[in-house]
Protein backbone atom coordinates (compact mmCIF):
# COMPACT_ATOMS: atom_id res chain seq x y z
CA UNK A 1 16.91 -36.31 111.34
CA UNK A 2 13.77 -35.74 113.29
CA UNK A 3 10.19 -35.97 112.89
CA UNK A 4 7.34 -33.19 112.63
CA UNK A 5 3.90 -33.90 114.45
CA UNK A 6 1.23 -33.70 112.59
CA UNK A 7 -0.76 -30.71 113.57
CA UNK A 8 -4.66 -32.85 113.54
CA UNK A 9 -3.21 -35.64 115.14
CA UNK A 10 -3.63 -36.72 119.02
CA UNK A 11 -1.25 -37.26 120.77
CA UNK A 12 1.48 -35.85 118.88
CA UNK A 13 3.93 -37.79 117.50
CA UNK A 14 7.59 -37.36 117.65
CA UNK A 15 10.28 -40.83 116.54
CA UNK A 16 7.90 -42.97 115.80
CA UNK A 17 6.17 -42.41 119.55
CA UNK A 18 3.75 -39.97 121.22
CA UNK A 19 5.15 -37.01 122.38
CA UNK A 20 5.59 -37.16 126.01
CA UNK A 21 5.11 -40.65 126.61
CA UNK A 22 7.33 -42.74 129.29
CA UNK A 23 8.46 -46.38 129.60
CA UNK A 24 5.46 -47.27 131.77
CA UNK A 25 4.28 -50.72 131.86
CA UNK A 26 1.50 -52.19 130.25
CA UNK A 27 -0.62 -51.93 133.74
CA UNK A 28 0.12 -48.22 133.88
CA UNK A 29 0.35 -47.35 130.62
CA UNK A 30 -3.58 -48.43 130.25
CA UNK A 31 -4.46 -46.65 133.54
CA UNK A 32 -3.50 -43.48 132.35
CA UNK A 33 -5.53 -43.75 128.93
CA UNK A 34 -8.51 -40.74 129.27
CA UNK A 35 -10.81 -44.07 127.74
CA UNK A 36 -9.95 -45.79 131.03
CA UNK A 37 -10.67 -43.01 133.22
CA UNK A 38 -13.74 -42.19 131.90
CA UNK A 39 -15.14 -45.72 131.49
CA UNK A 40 -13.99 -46.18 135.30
CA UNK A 41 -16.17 -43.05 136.10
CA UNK A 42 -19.14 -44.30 133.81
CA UNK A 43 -19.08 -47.44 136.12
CA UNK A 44 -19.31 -45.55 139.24
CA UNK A 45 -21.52 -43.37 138.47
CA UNK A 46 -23.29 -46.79 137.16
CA UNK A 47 -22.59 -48.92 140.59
CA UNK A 48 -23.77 -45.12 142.43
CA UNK A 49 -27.25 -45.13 140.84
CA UNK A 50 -27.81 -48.86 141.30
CA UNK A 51 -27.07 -48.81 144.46
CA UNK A 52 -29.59 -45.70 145.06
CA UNK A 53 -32.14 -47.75 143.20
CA UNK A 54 -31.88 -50.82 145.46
CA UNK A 55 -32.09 -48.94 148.78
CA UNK A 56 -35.05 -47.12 147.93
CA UNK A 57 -37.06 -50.13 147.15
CA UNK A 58 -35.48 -51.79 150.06
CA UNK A 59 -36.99 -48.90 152.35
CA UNK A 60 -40.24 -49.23 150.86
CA UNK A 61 -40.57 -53.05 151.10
CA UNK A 62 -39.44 -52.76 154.63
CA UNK A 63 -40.23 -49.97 155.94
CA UNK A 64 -42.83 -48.32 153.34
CA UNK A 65 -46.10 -49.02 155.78
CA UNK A 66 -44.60 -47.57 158.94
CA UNK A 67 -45.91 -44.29 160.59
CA UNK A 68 -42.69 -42.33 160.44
CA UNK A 69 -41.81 -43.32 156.82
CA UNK A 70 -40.90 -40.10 154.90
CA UNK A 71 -43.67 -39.88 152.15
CA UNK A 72 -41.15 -38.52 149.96
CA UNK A 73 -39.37 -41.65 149.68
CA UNK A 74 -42.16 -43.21 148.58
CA UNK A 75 -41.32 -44.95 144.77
CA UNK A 76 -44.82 -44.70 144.40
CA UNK A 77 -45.63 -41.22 144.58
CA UNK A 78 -45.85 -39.35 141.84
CA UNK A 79 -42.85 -36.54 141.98
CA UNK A 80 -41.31 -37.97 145.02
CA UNK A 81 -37.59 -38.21 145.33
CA UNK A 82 -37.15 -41.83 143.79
CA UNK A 83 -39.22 -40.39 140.32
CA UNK A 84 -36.82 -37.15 140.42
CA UNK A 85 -34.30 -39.79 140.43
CA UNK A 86 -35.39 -41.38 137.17
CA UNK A 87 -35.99 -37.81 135.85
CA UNK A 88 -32.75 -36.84 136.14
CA UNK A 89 -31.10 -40.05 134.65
CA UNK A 90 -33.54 -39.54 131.92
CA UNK A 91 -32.20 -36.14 131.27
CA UNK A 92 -28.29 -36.81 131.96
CA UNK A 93 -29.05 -39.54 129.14
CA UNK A 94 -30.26 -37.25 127.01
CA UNK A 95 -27.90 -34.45 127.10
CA UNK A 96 -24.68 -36.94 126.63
CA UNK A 97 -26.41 -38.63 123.48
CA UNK A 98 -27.36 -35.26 122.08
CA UNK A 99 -23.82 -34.69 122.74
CA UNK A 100 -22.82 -37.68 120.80
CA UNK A 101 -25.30 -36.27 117.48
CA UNK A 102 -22.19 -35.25 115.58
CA UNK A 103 -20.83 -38.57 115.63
CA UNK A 104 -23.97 -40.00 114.08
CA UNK A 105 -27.36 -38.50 113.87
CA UNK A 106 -29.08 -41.71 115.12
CA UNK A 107 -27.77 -40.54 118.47
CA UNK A 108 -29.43 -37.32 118.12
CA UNK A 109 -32.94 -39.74 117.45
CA UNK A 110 -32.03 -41.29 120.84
CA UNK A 111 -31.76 -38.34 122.50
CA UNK A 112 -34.92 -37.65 121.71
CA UNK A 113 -36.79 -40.85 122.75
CA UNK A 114 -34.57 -39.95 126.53
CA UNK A 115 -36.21 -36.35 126.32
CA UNK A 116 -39.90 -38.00 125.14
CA UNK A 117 -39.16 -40.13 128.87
CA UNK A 118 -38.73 -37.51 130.81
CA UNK A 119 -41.66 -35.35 129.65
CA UNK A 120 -44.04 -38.62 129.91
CA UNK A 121 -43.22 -39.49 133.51
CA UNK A 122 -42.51 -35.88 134.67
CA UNK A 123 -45.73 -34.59 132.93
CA UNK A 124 -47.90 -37.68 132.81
CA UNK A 125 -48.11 -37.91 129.52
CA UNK A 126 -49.59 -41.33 129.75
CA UNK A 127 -52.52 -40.50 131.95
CA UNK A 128 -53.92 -37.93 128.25
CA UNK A 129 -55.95 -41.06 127.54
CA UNK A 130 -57.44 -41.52 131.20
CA UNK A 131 -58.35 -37.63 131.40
CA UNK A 132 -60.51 -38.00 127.77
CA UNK A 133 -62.08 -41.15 129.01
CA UNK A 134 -65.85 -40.91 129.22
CA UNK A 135 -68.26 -42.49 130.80
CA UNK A 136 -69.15 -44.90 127.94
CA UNK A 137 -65.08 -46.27 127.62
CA UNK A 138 -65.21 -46.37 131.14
CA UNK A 139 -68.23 -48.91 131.02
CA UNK A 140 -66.18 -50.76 128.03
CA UNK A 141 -63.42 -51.68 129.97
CA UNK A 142 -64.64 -52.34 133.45
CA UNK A 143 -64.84 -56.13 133.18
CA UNK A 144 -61.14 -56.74 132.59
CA UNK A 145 -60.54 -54.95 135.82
CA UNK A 146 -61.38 -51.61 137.74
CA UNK A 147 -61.99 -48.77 135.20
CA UNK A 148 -58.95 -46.48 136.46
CA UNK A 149 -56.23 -49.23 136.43
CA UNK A 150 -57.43 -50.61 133.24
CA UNK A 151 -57.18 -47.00 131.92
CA UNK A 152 -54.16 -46.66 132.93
CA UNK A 153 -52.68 -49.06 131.15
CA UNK A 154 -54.09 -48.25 127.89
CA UNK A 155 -52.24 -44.53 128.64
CA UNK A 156 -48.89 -46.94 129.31
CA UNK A 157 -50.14 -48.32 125.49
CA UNK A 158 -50.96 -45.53 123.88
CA UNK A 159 -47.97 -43.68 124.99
CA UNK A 160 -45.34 -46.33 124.38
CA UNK A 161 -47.39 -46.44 120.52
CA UNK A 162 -46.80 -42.34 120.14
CA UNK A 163 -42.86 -42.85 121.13
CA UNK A 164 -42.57 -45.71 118.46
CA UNK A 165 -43.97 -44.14 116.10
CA UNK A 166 -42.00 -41.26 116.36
CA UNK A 167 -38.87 -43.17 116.47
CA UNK A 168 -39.51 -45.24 113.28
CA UNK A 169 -40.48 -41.95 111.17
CA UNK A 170 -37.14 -40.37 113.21
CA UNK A 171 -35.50 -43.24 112.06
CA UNK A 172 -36.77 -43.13 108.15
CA UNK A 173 -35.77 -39.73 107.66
CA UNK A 174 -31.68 -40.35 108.28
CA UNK A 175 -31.91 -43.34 106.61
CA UNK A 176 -29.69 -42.55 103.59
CA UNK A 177 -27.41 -40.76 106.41
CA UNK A 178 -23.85 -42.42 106.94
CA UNK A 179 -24.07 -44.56 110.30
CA UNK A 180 -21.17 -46.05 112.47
CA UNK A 181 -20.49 -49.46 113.97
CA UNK A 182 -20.96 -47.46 117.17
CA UNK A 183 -24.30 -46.54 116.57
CA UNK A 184 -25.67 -49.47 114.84
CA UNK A 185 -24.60 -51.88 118.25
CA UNK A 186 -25.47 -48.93 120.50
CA UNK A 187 -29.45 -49.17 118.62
CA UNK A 188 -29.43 -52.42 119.44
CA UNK A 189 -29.08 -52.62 122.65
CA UNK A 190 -30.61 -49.58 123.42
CA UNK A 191 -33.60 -51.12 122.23
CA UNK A 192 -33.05 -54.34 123.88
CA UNK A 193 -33.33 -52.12 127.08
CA UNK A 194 -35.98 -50.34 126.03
CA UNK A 195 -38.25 -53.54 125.98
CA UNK A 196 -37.00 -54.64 129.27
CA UNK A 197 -37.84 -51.24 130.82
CA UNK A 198 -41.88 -51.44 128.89
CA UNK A 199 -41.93 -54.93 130.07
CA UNK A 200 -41.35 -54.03 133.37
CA UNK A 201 -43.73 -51.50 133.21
CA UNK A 202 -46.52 -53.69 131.95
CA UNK A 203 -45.85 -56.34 134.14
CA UNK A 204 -45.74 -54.20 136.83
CA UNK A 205 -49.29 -53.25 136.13
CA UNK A 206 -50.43 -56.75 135.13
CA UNK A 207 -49.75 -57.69 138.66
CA UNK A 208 -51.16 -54.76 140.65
CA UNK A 209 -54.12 -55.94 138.80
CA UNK A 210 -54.50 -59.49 138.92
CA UNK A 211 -51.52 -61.05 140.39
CA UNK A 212 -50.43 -59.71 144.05
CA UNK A 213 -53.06 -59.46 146.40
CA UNK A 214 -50.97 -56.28 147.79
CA UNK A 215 -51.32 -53.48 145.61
CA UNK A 216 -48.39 -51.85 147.67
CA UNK A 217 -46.36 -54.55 147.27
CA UNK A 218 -47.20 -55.05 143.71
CA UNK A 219 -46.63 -51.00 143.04
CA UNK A 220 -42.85 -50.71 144.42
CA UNK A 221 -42.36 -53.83 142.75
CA UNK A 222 -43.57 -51.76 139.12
CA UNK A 223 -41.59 -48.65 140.22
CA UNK A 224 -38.37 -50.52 141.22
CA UNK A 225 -38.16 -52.59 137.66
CA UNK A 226 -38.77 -49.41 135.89
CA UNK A 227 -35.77 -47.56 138.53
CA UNK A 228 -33.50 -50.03 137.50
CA UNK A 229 -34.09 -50.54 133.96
CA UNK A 230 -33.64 -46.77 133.38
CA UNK A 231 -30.51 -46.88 135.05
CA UNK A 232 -29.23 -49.97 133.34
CA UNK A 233 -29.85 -47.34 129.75
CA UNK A 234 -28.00 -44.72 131.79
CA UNK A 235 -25.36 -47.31 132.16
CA UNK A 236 -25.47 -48.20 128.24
CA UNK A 237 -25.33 -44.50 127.35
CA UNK A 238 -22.45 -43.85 129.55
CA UNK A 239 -20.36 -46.21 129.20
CA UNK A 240 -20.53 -45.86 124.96
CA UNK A 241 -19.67 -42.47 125.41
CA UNK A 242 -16.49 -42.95 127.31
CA UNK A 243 -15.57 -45.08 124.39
CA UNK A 244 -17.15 -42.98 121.75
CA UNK A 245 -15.60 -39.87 123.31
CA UNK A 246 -12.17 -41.09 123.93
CA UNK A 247 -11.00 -43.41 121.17
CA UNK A 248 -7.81 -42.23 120.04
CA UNK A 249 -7.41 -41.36 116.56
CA UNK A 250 -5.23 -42.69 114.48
CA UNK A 251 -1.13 -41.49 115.00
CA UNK A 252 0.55 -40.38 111.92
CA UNK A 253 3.63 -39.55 111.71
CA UNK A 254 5.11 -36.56 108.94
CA UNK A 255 8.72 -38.03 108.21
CA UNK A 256 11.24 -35.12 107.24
CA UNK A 257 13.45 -35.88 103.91
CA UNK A 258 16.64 -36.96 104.22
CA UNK A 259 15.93 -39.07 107.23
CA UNK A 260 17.98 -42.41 106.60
């Protein structure tokens, strides 16, 4: 007797077995799962943008005040190298989790708050509040600190509020939708890192104004929390699509009659 492979079923399965497999051992045999593969190329491309992140601040700490430093390393200039950097880890983030959408629409929600990142530190979304300021706010707020700083920050606030809000009405509208495991741990520690990176932010800004004496200091301090918190969600994202993408599904096997 002999056995038919089911036709939706990967791998095939042929005896009781997948077709095509050998007597490899158990170290092999898990190297050559796709799963393995592509979580071993999530972490490199991981360890790759971490290590990016760390030089550049290391530059600018170092060497960030000297008279041949390329400006466009500079993690505090606004469209310089290191924030094309985060733009683009922004945008690979998005594009794999709108991938992911079919699997669960929550991850088409998260692609969304990736996209809303992008657009607010490519396009300064934050700084809408500073540009409507008048000279009356201006006068409000100069006694926690100087006016453009402090106005700053409320653009961090307001524009942190906008993405929340959209998220939580996002969020209300699929409620009733069917949502996996996957998604429900992926949430949570999406958001987890989503404090960490407004934390950083916020902190960074609390001590450009009031804590370190040296604003530049202070700054690539800011920029390199907010470098590396992005690509620690890059990380998240990546990493729970290699095992999103690549779970095997379950092997059936069609048994023809007569088999003894």
């Amino acid at each position: 007797m002999s056995s038919t492979p089911a036709d939706d079923v990967w791998p095939p399965v042929e005896h009781g077995r997948p077709v095509g497999e050998t007597d490899l051992g158990p170290r092999d045999a898990a190297l050559d799962r796709p799963g393995s593969r592509a979580r071993s190329l999530a972490l490199f491309a991981i360890t790759a943008f971490l290590a990016g992140d760390l030089i550049l601040v290391a530059l600018n700490v170092a060497l960030g005040m000297s008279a041949g430093f390329p400006e466009r390393l500079n993690v505090t200039r606004t469209h310089g190298v290191p924030e094309i950097f985060l733009y683009l880890q922004w945008l690979l983030a998005a594009a794999v989790l709108w991938r992911l959408r079919a699997q669960a629409a929550v991850y088409g929600v998260w692609a969304m708050v990736f996209l809303y990142r992008f657009f607010d530190d490519a396009f300064e979304l934050h700084r809408g509040l500073e540009r409507l300021s008048n000279v009356d706010s201006v006068a409000l707020i100069e006694p926690f600190g100087p006016g453009a700083e402090i106005k700053e920050v409320l653009g961090h606030v307001a524009s942190e509020s906008v993405l929340l809000i959209l998220v939580i009405v996002a969020l209300l509208a699929i409620r009733r939708r069917p949502t996996s495991i996957d998604a429900i741990h992926f949430s949570r520690k999406a958001v987890a890192l989503m404090v960490a990176y407004v934390a950083c932010l916020m902190i960074g800004e609390w001590l450009v104004l009031f804590v370190v004496s040296d604003r530049r200091v202070a700054a690539i301090l800011e920029e390199g929390g907010e470098m590396v918190a992005g690509t620690l969600l890059l990380g998240l994202v990546l990493l729970h699509a290699a095992q999103v993408l690549t779970r095997p599904r379950r092997l059936a096997v069609i048994e023809t009659s007569g088999e003894p």
